[in-house]
Protein backbone atom coordinates (compact mmCIF):
# COMPACT_ATOMS: atom_id res chain seq x y z
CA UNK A 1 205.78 3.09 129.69
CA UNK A 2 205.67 2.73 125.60
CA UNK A 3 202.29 2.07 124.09
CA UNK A 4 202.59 0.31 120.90
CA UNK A 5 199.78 -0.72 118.80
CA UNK A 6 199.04 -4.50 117.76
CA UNK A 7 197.10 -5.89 115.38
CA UNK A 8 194.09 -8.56 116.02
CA UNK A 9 192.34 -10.04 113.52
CA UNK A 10 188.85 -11.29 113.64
CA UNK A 11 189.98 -14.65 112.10
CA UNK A 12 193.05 -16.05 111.38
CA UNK A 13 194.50 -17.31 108.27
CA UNK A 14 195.18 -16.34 104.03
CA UNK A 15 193.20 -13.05 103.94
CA UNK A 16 195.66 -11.25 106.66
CA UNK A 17 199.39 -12.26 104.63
CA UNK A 18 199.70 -8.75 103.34
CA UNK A 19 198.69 -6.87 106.45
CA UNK A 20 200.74 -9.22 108.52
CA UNK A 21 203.79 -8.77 106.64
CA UNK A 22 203.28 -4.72 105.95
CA UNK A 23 202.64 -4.41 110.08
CA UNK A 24 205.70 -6.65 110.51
CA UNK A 25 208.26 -4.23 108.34
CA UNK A 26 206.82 -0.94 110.08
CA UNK A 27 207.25 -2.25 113.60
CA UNK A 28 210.86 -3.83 112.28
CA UNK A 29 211.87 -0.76 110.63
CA UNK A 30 210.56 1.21 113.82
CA UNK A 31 212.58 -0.58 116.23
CA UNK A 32 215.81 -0.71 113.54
CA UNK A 33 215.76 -4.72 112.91
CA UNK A 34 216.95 -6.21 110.09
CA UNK A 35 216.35 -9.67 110.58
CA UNK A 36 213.90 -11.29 109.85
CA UNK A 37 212.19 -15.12 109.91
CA UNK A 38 209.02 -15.99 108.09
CA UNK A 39 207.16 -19.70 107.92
CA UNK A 40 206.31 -20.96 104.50
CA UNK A 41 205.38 -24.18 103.37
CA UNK A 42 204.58 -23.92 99.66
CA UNK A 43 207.20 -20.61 99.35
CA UNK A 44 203.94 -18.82 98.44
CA UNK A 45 203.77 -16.73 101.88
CA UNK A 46 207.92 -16.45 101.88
CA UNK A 47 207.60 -14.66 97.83
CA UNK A 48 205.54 -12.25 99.12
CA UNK A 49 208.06 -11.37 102.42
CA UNK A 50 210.70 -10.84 99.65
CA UNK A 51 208.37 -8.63 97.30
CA UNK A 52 207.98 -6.71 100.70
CA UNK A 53 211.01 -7.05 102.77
CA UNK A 54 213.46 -5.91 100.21
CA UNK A 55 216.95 -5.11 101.65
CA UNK A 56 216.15 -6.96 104.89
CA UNK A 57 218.33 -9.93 106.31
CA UNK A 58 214.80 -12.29 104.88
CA UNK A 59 214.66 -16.13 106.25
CA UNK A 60 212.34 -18.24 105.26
CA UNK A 61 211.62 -21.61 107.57
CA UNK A 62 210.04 -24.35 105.63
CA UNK A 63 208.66 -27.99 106.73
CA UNK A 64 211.58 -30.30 106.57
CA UNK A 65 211.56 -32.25 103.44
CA UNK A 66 209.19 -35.41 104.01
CA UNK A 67 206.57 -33.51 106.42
CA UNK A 68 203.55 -34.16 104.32
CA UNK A 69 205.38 -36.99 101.86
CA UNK A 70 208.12 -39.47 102.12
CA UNK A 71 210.96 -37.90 100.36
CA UNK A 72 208.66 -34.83 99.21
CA UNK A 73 209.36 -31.08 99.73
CA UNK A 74 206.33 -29.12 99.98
CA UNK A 75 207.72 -25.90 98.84
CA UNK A 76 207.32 -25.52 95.26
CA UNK A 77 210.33 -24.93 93.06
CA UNK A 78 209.34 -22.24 91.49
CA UNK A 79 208.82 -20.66 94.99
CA UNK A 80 212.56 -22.08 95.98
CA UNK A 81 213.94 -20.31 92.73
CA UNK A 82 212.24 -16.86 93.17
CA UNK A 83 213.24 -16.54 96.89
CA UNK A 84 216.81 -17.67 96.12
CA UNK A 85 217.19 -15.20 93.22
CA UNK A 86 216.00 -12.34 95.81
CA UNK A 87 219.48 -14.00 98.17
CA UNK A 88 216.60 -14.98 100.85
CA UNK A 89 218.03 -17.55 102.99
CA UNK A 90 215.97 -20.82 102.90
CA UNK A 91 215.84 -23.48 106.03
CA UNK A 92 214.74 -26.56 105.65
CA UNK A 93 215.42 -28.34 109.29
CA UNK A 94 213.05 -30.74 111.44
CA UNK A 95 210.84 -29.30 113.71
CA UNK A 96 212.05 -27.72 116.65
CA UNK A 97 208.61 -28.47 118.51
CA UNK A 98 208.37 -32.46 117.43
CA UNK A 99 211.12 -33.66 115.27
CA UNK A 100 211.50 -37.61 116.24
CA UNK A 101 209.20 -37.17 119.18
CA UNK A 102 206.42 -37.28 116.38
CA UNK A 103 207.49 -40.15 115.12
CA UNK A 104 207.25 -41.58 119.06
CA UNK A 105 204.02 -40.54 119.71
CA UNK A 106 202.45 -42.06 116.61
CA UNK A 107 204.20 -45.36 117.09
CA UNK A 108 203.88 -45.28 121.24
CA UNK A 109 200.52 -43.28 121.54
CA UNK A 110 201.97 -41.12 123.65
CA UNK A 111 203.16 -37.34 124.40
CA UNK A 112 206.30 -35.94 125.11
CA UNK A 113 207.40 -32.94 126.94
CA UNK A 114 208.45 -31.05 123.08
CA UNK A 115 204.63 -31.37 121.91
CA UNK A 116 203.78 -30.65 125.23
CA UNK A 117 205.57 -27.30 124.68
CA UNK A 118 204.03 -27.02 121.19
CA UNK A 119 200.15 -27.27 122.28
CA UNK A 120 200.89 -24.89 125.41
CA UNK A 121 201.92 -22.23 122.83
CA UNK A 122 198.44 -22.54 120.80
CA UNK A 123 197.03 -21.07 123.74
CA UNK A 124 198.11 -17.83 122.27
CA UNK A 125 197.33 -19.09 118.40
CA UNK A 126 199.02 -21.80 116.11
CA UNK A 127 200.82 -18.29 114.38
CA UNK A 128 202.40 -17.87 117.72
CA UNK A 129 203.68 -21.42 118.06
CA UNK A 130 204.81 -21.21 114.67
CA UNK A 131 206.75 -18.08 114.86
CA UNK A 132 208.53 -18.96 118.25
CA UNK A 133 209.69 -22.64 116.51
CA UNK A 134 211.10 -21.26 113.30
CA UNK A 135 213.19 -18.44 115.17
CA UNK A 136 214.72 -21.79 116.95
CA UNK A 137 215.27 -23.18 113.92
CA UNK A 138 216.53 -20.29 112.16
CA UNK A 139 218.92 -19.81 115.08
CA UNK A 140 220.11 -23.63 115.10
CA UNK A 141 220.60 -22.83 111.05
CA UNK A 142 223.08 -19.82 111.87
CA UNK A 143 221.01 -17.76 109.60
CA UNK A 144 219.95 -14.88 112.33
CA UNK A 145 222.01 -13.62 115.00
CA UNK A 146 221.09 -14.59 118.72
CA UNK A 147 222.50 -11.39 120.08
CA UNK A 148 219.30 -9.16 118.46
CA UNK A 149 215.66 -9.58 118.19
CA UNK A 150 214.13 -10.39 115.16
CA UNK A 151 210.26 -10.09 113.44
CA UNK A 152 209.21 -13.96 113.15
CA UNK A 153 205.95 -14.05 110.94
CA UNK A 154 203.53 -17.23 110.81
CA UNK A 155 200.25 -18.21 110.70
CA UNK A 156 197.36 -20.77 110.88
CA UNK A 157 197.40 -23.52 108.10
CA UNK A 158 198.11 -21.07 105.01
CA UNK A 159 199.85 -17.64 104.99
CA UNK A 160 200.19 -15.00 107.93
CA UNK A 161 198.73 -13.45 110.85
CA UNK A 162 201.41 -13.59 113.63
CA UNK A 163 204.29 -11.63 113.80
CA UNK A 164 206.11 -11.41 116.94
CA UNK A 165 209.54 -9.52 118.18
CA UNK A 166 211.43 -12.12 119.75
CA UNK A 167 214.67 -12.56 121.40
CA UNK A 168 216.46 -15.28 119.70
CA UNK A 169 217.81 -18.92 121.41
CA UNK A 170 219.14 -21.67 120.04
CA UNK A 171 217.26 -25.05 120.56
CA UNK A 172 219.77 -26.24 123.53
CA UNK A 173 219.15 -22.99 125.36
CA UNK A 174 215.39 -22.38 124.51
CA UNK A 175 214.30 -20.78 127.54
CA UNK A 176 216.56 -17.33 127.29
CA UNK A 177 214.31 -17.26 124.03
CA UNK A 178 212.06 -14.03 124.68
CA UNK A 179 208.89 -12.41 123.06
CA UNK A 180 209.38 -8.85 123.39
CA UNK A 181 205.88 -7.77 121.17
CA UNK A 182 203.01 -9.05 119.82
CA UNK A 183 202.87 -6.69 116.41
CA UNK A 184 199.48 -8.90 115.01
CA UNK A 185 197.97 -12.20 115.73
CA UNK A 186 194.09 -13.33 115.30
CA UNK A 187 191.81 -12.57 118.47
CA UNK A 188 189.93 -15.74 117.67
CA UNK A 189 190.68 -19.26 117.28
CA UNK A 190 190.64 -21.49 113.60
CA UNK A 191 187.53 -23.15 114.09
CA UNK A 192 187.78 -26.66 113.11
């Protein structure tokens, strides 16, 4: 049996981005992995992964462009230039949880099986979702191995409090995708 302490916030959201990242590094560095896959959508969350995950393999998943605005990317370009001056890989994919069955469900009021998937895994926090969907796209991208885990960081509307050790799959074979520890996430929910 290993014990291995995990992080839980009181809240999630902002406030926890540094501890969430510096708890993501020592448990990465502690189990040797190199790889790893952080959300951003402004590039704001994925500067301060490259300020603090410095020699790592660093990928940073943001929303496809168009999430929020037709034609729009949300990630500033300032953000864009400082993480691809520190040679951090940037993905910019649709979303492996909704992609076109969004755009179904808004026309069709109705729900399919990928959103279905999506609002099962906010059971365990919208960080956790998160961080499971951008390791899938990440994977899909070719920019982390699937043979290793990885440290996928998220969070809840703005910066981090998740960061999980997963098992890597590509979107085609999601279900050999494994979480292999919970390193932080919030005990409570965002209250809305």
């Amino acid at each position: 049996m290993k014990e291995k302490p995990t992080v839980y916030f009181e809240a999630p959201g902002d406030t926890n981005t540094e501890t969430t990242l510096l708890c993501a590094k020592e448990r990465a560095m502690s189990l040797g992995i190199r790889n790893i896959v952080v959300a951003s959508t402004t590039g704001r969350t994925g500067v301060k992964a490259s300020e603090i995950f410095k020699g790592f393999n660093l990928v940073v998943v943001r929303h496809h462009t168009g999430f929020a605005n037709p034609g729009a990317q949300q990630m500033t370009k300032e953000n864009e230039g400082a993480l691809l001056e520190d040679g951090v890989r940037i993905v910019t994919a649709s979303h492996a949880f909704s992609g076109v069955e969004r755009a179904i469900r808004m026309k069709r009021d109705t729900i399919g099986p990928l959103e279905l998937m999506a609002d099962t895994l906010r059971l365990f926090g919208e960080g956790t979702k998160v961080s499971l969907e951008i390791v899938v796209m990440a994977a899909d991208a070719g920019a982390i191995p699937i043979d290793q885990p990885v440290v996928a960081v998220a969070g809840t509307s703005e910066g981090a409090d998740t960061a999980l050790v997963v098992y890597p799959a590509h979107s085609n074979n999601f279900f050999v995708l494994y979480v292999s520890e919970i390193i932080a996430k919030p005990s409570h929910p965002a209250r809305t």
